[in-house]
N, C-alpha and C. Protein backbone atom coordinates (compact mmCIF):
# COMPACT_ATOMS: atom_id res chain seq x y z
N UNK A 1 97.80 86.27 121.82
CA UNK A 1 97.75 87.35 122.76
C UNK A 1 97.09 88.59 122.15
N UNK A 2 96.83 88.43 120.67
CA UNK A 2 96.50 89.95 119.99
C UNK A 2 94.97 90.12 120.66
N UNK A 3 94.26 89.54 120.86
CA UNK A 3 92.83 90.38 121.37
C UNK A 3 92.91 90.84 122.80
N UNK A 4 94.21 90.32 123.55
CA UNK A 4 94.27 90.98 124.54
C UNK A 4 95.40 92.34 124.58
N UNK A 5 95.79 92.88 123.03
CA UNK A 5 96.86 94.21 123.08
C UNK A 5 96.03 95.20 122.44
N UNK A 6 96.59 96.03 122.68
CA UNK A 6 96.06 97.79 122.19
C UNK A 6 97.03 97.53 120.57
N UNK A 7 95.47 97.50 119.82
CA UNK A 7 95.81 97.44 118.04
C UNK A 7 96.82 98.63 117.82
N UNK A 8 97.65 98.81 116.69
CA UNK A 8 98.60 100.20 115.86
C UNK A 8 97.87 101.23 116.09
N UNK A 9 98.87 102.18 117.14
CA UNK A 9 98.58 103.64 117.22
C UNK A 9 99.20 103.53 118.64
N UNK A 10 98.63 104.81 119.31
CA UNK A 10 99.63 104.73 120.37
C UNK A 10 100.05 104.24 121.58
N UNK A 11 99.23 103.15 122.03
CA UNK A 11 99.65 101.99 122.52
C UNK A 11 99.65 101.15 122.13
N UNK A 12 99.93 100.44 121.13
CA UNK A 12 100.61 99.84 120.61
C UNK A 12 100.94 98.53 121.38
N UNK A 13 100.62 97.56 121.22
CA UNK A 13 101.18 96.09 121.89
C UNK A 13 100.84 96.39 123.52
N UNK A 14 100.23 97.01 123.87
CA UNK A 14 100.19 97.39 125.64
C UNK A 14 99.07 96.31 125.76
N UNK A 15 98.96 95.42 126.99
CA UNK A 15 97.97 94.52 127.19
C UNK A 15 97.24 95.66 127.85
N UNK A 16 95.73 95.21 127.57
CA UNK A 16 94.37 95.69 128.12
C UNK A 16 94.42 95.47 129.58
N UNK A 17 95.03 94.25 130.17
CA UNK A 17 94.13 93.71 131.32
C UNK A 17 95.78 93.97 132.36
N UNK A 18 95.44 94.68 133.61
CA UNK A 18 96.43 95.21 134.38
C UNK A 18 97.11 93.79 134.79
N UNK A 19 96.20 92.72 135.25
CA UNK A 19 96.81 91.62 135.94
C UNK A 19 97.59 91.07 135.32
N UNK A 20 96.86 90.94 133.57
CA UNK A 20 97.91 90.37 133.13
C UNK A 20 99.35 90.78 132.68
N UNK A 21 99.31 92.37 132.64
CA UNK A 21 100.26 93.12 132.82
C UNK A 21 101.47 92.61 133.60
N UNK A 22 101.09 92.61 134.88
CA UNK A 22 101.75 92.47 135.99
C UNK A 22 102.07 91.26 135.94
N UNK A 23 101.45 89.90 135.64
CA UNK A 23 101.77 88.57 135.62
C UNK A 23 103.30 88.45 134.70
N UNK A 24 102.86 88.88 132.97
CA UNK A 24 103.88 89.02 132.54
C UNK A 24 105.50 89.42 132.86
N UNK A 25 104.92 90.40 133.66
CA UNK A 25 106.36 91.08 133.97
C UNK A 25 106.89 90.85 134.80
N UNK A 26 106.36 90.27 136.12
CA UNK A 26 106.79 89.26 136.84
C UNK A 26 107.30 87.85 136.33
N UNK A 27 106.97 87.45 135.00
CA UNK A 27 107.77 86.51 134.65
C UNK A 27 109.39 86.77 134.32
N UNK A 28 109.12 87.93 133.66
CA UNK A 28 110.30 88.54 132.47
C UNK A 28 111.30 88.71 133.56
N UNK A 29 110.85 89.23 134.93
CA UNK A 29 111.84 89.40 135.75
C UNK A 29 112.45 88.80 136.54
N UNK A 30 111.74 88.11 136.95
CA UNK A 30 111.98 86.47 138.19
C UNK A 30 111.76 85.13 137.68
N UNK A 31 111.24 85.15 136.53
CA UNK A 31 110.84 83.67 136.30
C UNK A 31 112.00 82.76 135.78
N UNK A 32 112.77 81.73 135.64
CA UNK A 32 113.62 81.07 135.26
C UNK A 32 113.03 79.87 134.07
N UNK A 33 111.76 80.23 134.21
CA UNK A 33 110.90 78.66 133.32
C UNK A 33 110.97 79.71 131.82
N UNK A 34 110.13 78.89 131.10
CA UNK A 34 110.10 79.13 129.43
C UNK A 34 108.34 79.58 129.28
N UNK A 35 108.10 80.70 129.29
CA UNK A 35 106.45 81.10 128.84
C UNK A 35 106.63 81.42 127.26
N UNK A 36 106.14 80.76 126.44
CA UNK A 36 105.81 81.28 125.12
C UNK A 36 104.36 81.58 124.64
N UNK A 37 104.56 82.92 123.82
CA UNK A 37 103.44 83.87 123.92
C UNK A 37 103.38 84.29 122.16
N UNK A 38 102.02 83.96 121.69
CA UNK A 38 102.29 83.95 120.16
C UNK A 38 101.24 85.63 119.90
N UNK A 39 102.06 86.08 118.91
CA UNK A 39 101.65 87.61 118.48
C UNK A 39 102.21 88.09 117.80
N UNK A 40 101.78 89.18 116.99
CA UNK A 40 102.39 89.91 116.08
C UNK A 40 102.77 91.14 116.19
N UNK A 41 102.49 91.83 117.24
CA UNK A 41 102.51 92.88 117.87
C UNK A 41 103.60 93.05 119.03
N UNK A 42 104.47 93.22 119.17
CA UNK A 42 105.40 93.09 120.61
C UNK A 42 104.48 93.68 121.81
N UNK A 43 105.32 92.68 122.40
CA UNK A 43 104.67 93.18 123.96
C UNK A 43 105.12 94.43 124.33
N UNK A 44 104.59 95.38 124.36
CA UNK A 44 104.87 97.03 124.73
C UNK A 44 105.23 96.85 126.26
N UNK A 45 104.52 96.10 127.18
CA UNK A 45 105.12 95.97 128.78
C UNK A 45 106.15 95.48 128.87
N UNK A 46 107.17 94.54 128.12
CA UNK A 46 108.02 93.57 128.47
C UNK A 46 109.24 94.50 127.74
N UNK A 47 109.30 95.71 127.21
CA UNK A 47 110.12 96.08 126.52
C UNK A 47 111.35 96.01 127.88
N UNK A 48 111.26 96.47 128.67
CA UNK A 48 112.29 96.60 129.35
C UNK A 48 113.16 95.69 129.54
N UNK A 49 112.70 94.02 129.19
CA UNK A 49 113.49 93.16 129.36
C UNK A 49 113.83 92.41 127.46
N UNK A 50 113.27 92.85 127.13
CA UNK A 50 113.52 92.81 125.36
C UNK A 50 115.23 92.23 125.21
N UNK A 51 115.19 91.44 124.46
CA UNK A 51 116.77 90.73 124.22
C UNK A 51 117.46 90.16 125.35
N UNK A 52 116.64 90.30 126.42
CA UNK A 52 117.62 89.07 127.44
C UNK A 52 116.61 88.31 128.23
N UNK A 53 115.61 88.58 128.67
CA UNK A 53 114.97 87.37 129.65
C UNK A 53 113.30 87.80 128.84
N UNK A 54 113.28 88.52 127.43
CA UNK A 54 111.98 88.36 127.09
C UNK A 54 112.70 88.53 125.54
N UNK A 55 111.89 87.36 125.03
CA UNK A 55 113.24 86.95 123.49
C UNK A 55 111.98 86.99 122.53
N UNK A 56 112.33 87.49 121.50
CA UNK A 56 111.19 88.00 120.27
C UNK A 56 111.65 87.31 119.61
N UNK A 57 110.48 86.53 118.25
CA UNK A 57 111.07 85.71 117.14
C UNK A 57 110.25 86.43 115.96
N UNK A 58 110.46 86.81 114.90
CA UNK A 58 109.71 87.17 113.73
C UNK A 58 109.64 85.28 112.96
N UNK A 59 108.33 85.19 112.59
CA UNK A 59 108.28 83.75 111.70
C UNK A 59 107.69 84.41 110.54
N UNK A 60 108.51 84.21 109.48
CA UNK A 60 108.23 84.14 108.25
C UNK A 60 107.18 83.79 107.81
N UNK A 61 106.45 84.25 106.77
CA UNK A 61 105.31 83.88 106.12
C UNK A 61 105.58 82.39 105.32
N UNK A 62 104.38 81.68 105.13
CA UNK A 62 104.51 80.35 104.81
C UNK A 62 104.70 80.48 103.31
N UNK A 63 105.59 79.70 102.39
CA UNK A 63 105.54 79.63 101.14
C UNK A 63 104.60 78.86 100.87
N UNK A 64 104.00 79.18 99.22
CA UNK A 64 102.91 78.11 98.71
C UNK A 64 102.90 76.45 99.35
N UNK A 65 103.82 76.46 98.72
CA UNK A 65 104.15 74.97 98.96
C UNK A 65 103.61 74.68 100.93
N UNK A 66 103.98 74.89 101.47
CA UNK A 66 104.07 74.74 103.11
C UNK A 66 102.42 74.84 103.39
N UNK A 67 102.28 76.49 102.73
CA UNK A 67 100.38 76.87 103.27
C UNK A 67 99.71 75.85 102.56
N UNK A 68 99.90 75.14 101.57
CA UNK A 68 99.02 74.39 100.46
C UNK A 68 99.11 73.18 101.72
N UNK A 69 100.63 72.52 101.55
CA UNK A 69 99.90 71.42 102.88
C UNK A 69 99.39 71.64 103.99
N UNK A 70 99.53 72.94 104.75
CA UNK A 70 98.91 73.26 106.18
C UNK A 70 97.37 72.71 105.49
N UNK A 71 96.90 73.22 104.49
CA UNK A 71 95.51 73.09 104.17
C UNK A 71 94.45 72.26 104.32
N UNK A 72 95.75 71.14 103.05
CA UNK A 72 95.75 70.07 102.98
C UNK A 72 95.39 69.15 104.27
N UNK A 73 96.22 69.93 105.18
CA UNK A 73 96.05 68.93 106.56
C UNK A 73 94.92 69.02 107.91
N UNK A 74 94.74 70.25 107.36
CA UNK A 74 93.52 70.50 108.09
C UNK A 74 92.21 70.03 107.09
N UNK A 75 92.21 69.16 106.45
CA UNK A 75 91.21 68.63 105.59
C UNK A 75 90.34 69.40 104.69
N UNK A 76 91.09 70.63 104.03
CA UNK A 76 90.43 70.79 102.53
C UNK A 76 90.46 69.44 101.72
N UNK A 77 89.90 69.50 100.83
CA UNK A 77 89.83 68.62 99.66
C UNK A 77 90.34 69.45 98.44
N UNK A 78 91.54 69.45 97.78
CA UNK A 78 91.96 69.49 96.78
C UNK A 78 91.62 69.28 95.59
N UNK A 79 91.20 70.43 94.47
CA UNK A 79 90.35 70.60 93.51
C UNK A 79 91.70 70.95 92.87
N UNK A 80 92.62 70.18 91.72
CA UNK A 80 93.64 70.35 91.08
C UNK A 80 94.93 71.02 92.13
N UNK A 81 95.34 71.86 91.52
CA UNK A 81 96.18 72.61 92.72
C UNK A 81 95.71 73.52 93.30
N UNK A 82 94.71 73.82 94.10
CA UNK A 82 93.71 75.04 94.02
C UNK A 82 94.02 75.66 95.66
N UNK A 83 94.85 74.85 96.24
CA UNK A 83 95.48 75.18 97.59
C UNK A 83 96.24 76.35 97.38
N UNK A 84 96.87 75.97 95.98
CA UNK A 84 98.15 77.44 96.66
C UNK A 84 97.48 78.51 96.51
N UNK A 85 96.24 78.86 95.74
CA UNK A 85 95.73 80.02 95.74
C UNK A 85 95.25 80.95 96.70
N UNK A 86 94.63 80.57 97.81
CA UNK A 86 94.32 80.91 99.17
C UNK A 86 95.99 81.56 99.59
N UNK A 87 96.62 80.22 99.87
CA UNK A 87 97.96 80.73 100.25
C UNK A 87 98.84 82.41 99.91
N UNK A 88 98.43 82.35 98.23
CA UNK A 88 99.09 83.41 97.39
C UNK A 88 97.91 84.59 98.18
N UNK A 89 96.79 84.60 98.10
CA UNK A 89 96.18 85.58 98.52
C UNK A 89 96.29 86.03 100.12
N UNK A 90 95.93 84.79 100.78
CA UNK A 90 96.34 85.33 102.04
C UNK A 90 98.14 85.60 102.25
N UNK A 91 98.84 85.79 101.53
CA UNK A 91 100.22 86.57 101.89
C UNK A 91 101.08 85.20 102.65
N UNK A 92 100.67 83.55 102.57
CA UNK A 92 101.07 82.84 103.57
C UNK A 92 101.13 83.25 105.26
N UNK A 93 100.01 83.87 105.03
CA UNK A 93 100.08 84.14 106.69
C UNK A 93 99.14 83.21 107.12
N UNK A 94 99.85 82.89 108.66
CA UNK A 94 99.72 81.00 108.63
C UNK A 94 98.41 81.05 109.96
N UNK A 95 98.14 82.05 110.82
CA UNK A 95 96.83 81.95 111.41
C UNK A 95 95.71 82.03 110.24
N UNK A 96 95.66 83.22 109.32
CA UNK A 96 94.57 83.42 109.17
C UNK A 96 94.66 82.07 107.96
N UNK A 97 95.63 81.48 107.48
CA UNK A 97 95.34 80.30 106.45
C UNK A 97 94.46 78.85 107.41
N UNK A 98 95.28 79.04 109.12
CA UNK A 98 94.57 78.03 109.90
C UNK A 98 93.24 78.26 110.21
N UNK A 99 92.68 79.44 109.99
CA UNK A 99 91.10 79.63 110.28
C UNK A 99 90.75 79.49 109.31
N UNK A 100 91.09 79.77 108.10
CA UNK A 100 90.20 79.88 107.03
C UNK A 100 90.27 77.90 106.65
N UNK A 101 91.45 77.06 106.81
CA UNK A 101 91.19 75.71 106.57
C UNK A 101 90.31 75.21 107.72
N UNK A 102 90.16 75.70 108.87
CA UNK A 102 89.51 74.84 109.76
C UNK A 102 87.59 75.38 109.27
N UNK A 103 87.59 76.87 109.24
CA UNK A 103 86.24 77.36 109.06
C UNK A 103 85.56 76.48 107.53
N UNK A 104 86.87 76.36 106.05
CA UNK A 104 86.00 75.98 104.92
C UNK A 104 85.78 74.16 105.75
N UNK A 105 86.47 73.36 106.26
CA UNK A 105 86.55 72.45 106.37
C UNK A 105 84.92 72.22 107.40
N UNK A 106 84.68 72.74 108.00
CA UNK A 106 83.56 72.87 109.50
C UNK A 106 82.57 73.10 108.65
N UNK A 107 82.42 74.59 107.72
CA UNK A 107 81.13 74.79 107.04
C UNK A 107 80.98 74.07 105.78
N UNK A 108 82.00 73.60 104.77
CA UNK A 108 81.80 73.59 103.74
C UNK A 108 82.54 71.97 103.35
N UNK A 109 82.81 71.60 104.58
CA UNK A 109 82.96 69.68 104.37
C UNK A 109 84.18 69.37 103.42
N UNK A 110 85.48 70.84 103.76
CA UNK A 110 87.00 70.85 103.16
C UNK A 110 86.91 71.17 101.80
N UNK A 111 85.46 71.77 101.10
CA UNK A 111 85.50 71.83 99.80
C UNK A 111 86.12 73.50 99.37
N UNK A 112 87.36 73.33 98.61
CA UNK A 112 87.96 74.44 98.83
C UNK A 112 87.35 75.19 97.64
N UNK A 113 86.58 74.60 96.96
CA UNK A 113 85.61 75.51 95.99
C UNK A 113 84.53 76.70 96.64
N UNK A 114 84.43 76.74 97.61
CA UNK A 114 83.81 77.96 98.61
C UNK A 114 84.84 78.35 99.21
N UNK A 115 85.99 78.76 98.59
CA UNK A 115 86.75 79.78 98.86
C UNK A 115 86.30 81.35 98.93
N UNK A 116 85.93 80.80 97.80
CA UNK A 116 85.14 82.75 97.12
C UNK A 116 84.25 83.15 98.49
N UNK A 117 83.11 82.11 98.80
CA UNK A 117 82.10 82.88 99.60
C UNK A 117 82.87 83.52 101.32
N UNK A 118 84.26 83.13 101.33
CA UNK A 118 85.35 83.28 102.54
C UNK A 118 85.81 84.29 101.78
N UNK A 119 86.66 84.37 101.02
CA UNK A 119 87.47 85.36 100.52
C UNK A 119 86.95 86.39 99.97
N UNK A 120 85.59 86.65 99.98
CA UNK A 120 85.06 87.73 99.67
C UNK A 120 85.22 88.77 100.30
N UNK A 121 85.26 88.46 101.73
CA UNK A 121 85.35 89.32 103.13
C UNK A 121 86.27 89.53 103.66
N UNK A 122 87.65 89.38 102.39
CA UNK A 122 88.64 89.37 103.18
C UNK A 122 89.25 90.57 102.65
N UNK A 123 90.29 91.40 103.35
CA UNK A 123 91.14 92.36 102.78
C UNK A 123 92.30 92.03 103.30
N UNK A 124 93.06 93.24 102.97
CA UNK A 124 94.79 93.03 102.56
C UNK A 124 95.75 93.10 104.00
N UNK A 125 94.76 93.65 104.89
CA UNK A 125 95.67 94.66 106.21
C UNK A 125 96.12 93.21 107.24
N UNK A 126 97.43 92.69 106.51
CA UNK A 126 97.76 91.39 107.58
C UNK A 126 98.34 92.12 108.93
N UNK A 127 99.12 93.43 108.93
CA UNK A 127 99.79 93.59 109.90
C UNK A 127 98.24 93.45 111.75
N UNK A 128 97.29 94.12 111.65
CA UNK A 128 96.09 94.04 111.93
C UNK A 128 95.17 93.16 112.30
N UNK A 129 95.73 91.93 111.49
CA UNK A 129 95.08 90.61 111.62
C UNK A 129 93.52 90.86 110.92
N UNK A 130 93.48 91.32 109.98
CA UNK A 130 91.79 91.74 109.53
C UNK A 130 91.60 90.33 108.90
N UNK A 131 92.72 90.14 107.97
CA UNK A 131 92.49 88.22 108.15
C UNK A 131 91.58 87.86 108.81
N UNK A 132 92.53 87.13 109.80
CA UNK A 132 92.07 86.50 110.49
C UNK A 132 90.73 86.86 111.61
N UNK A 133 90.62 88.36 111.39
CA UNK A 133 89.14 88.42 112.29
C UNK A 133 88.40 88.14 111.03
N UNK A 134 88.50 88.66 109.43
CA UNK A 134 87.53 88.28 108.87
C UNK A 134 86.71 86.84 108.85
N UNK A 135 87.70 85.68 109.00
CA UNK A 135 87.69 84.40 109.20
C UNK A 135 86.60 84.36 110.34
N UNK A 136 87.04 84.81 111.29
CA UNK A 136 86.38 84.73 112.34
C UNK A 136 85.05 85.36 112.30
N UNK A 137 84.49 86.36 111.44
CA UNK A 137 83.18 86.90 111.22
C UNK A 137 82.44 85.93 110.38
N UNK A 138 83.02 85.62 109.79
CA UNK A 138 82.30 84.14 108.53
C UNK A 138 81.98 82.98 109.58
N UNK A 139 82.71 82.74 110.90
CA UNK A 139 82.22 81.79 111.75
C UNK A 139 81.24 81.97 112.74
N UNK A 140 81.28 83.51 112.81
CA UNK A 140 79.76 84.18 113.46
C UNK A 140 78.40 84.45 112.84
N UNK A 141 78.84 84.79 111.34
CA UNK A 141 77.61 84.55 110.69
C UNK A 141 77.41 82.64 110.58
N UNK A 142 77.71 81.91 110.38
CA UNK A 142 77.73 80.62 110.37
C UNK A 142 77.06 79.80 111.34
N UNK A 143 77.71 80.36 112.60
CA UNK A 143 77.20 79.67 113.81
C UNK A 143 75.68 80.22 114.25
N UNK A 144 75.63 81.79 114.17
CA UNK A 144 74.18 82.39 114.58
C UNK A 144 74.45 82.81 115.59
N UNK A 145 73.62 82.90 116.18
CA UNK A 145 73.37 83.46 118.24
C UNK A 145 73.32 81.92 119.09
N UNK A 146 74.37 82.00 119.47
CA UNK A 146 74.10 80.52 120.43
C UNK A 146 75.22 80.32 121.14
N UNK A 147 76.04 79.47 121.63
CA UNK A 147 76.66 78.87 122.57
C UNK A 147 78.44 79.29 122.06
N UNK A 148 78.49 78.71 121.26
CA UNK A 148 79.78 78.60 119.94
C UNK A 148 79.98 79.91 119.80
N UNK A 149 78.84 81.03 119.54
CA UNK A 149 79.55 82.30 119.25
C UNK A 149 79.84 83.06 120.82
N UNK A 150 78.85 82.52 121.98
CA UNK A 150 79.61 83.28 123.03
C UNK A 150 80.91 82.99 123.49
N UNK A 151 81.23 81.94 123.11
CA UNK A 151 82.89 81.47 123.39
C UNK A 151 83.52 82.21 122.57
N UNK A 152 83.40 82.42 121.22
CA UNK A 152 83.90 83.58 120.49
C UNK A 152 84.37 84.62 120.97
N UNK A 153 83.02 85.26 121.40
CA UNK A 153 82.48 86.77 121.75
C UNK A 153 83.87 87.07 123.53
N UNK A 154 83.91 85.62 124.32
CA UNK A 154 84.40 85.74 125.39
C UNK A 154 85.53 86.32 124.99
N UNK A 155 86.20 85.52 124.17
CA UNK A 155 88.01 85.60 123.84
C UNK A 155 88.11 86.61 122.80
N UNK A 156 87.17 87.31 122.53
CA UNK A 156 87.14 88.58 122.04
C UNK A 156 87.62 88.24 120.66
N UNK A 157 87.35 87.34 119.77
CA UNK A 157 87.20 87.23 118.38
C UNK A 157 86.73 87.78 117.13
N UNK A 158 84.81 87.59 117.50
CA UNK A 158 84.20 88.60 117.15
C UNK A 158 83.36 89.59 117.82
């Protein structure tokens, strides 16, 4: 849901798009089914129903061990133990570890030895997701101007 909220400052978690505004909150209020909605940011519209018909979960960051197999499973290739290192750097934060295994795996054929030319571009600001957009800029320079990056560009990536 984060490319569709207002980043830290003063709206804060507010969705951009009115409809979907309104969709949401029409769930929170009438809906009886189960919508799950992944983000790091709380929903700033749904506060009103916060702790009873709109339920927040904090998920823990992944330990070595856990991010090393996410890696693993998204088909890096394992150069000694060289998984947990990504892990330790990216903070086990488990989107931007899933872009960065799917992006080395797509460009670089799971060789986790082109870590560096990924992690070069990366900085520290997880609350932000700079992660994971950085990930996502390494797949725009990658791809070029074409088809793949306007699907990007749609869902507001890069």
């Amino acid at each position: 849901m984060e490319p569709l909220q207002n980043p830290p400052g003063p709206q804060e978690g507010r969705l951009r798009e009115p409809s979907l505004q309104a969709l949401l909150r029409e769930l929170a209020a009438f809906n009886t089914g189960l919508c799950v909605i992944t983000t790091r940011l709380a929903i700033a519209d749904l506060a009103d129903h916060a702790g009873t018909s709109a339920l927040r979960r904090d998920l823990e960051q992944l330990s070595s061990d856990a991010g090393a197999k996410l890696l693993r499973a998204l088909g890096i290739k394992e150069v000694r133990r060289s998984c947990e290192v990504p892990v330790t750097s990216f903070r086990g934060h488990g989107l931007a570890l899933t872009l960065l295994g799917s992006y080395l795996t797509d460009a670089y054929d799971g060789d986790i030895r082109f870590l560096r030319e990924v992690s070069a571009r990366l900085v520290d600001d997880v609350r932000q997701g700079v992660h994971a957009r950085k990930v996502m800029v390494s797949y725009q320079t990658w791809l070029g101007e074409g088809p793949e990056l306007s699907v990007l560009r749609m869902f507001r990536f890069v």
